[in-house]
Protein backbone atom coordinates (compact mmCIF):
# COMPACT_ATOMS: atom_id res chain seq x y z
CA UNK A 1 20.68 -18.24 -35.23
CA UNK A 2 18.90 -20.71 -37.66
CA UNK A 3 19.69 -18.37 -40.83
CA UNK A 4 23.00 -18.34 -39.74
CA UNK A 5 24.02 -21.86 -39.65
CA UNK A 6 22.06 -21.71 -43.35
CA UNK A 7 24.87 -19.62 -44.92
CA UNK A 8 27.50 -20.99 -42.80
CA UNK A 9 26.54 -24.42 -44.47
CA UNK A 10 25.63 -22.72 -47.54
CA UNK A 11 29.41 -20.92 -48.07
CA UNK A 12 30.98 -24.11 -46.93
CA UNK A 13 29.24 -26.28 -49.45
CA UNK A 14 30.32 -23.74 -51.82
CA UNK A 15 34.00 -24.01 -50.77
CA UNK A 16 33.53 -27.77 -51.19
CA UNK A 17 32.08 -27.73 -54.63
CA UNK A 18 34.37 -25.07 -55.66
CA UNK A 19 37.71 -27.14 -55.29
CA UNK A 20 36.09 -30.38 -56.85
CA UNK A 21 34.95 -27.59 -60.05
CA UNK A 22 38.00 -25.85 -59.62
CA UNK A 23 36.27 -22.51 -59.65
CA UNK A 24 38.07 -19.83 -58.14
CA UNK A 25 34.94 -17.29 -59.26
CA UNK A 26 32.48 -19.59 -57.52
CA UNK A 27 34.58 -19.24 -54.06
CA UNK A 28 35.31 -15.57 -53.89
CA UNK A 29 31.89 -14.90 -54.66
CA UNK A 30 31.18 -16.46 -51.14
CA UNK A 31 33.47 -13.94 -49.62
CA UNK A 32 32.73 -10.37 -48.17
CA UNK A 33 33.77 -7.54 -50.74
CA UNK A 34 36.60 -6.93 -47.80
CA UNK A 35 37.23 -11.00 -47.08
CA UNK A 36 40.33 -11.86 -46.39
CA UNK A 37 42.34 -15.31 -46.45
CA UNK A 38 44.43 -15.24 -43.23
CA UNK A 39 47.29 -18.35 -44.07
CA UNK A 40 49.10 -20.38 -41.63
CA UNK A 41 52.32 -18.71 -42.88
CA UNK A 42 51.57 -15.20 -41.95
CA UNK A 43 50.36 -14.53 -45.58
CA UNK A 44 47.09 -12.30 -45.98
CA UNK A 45 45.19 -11.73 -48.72
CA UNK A 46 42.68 -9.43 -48.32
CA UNK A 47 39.49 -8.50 -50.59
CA UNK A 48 37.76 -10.27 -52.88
CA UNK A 49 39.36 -9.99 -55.98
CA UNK A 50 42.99 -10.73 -54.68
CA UNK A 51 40.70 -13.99 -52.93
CA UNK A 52 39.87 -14.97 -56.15
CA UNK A 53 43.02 -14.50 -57.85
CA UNK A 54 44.61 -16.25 -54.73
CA UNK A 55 42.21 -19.58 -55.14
CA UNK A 56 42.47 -19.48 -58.88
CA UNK A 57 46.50 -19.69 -59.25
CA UNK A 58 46.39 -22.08 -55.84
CA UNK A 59 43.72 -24.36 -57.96
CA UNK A 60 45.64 -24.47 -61.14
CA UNK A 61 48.76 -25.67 -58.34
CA UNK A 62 47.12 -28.38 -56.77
CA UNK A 63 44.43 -29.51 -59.48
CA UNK A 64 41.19 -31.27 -58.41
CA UNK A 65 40.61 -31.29 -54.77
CA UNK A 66 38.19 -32.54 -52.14
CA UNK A 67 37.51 -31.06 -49.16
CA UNK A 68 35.46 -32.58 -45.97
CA UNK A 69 34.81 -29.68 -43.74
CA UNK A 70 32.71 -30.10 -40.15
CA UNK A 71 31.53 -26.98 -38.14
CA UNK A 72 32.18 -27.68 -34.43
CA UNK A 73 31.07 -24.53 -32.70
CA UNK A 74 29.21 -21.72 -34.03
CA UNK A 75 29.64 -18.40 -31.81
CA UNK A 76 27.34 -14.92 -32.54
CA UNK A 77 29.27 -12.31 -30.38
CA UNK A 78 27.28 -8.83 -31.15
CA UNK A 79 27.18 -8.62 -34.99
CA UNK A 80 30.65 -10.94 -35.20
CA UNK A 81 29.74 -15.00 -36.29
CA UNK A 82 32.72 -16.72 -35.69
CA UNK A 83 32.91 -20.90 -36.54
CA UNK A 84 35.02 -23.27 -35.63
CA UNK A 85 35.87 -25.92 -37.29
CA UNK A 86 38.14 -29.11 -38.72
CA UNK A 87 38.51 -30.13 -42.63
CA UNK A 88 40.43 -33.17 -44.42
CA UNK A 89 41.64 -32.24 -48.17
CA UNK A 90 42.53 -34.88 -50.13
CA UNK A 91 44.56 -33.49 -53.64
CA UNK A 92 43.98 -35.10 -56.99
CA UNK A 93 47.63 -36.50 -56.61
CA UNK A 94 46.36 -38.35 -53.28
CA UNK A 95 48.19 -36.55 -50.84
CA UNK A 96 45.79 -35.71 -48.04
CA UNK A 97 46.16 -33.31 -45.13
CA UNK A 98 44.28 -32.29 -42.09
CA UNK A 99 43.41 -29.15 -39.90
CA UNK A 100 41.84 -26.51 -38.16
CA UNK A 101 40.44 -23.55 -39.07
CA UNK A 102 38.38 -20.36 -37.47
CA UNK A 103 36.17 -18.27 -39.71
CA UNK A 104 34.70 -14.94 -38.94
CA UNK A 105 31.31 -14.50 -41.42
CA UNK A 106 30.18 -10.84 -41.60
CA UNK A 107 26.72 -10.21 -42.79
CA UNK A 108 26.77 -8.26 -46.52
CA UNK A 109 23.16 -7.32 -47.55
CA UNK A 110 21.15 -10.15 -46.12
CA UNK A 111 24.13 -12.83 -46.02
CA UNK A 112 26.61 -14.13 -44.46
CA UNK A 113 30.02 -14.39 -46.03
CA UNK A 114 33.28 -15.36 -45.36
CA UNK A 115 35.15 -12.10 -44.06
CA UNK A 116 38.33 -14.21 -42.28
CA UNK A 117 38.84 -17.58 -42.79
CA UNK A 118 42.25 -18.25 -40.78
CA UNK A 119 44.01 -21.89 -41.02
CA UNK A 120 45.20 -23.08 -37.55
């Protein structure tokens, strides 16, 4: 479970530097080739490439942004990781906004990568 947490913390650093960078490449890279972005409007974007092209235009939208992201629970169910978790984003315009998220990592070669992250 120890190499686990690793990438879970690993991806989510990622996501965090990737918004302050504003590099879109950087975050789908931590996704599964079949990742998907599950939004809290019903939206889905699904692979990596339409991930990526998702987080770029949404970057270029919101400009520099910060993220705070804590992992509450961490549940391995067969080969299924799931995490739950809370985040605080604070845009480069101020505006800051809170939630809730669950994200299901699948393993792709000997990682762990984002395969559904789903705002709640």
């Amino acid at each position: 479970m120890d190499f686990i947490k690793k990438d879970i913390d690993r991806g989510n650093a990622i996501w965090i530097k990737a918004f302050e960078n504003q590099d879109a490449d950087l975050l789908a890279d931590t996704f599964h080739t079949n990742g998907a972005v599950l939004g809290v409007n019903g939206k889905v974007i699904e692979g990596r490439e339409a991930v990526r092209k998702h987080f770029k235009e949404w970057m270029a939208q919101i400009g520099k942004a910060y993220f705070t992201i804590e992992t509450i629970d961490v549940y391995h169910v067969g080969d299924d990781v799931f995490e739950k978790g809370s985040y605080t984003l604070t845009i480069e315009n101020g505006n800051q906004y809170e939630g809730k998220y669950i994200v299901e990592w699948k393993l792709e070669g000997n990682k762990y990568l984002f395969y559904r992250d789903i705002g709640i």
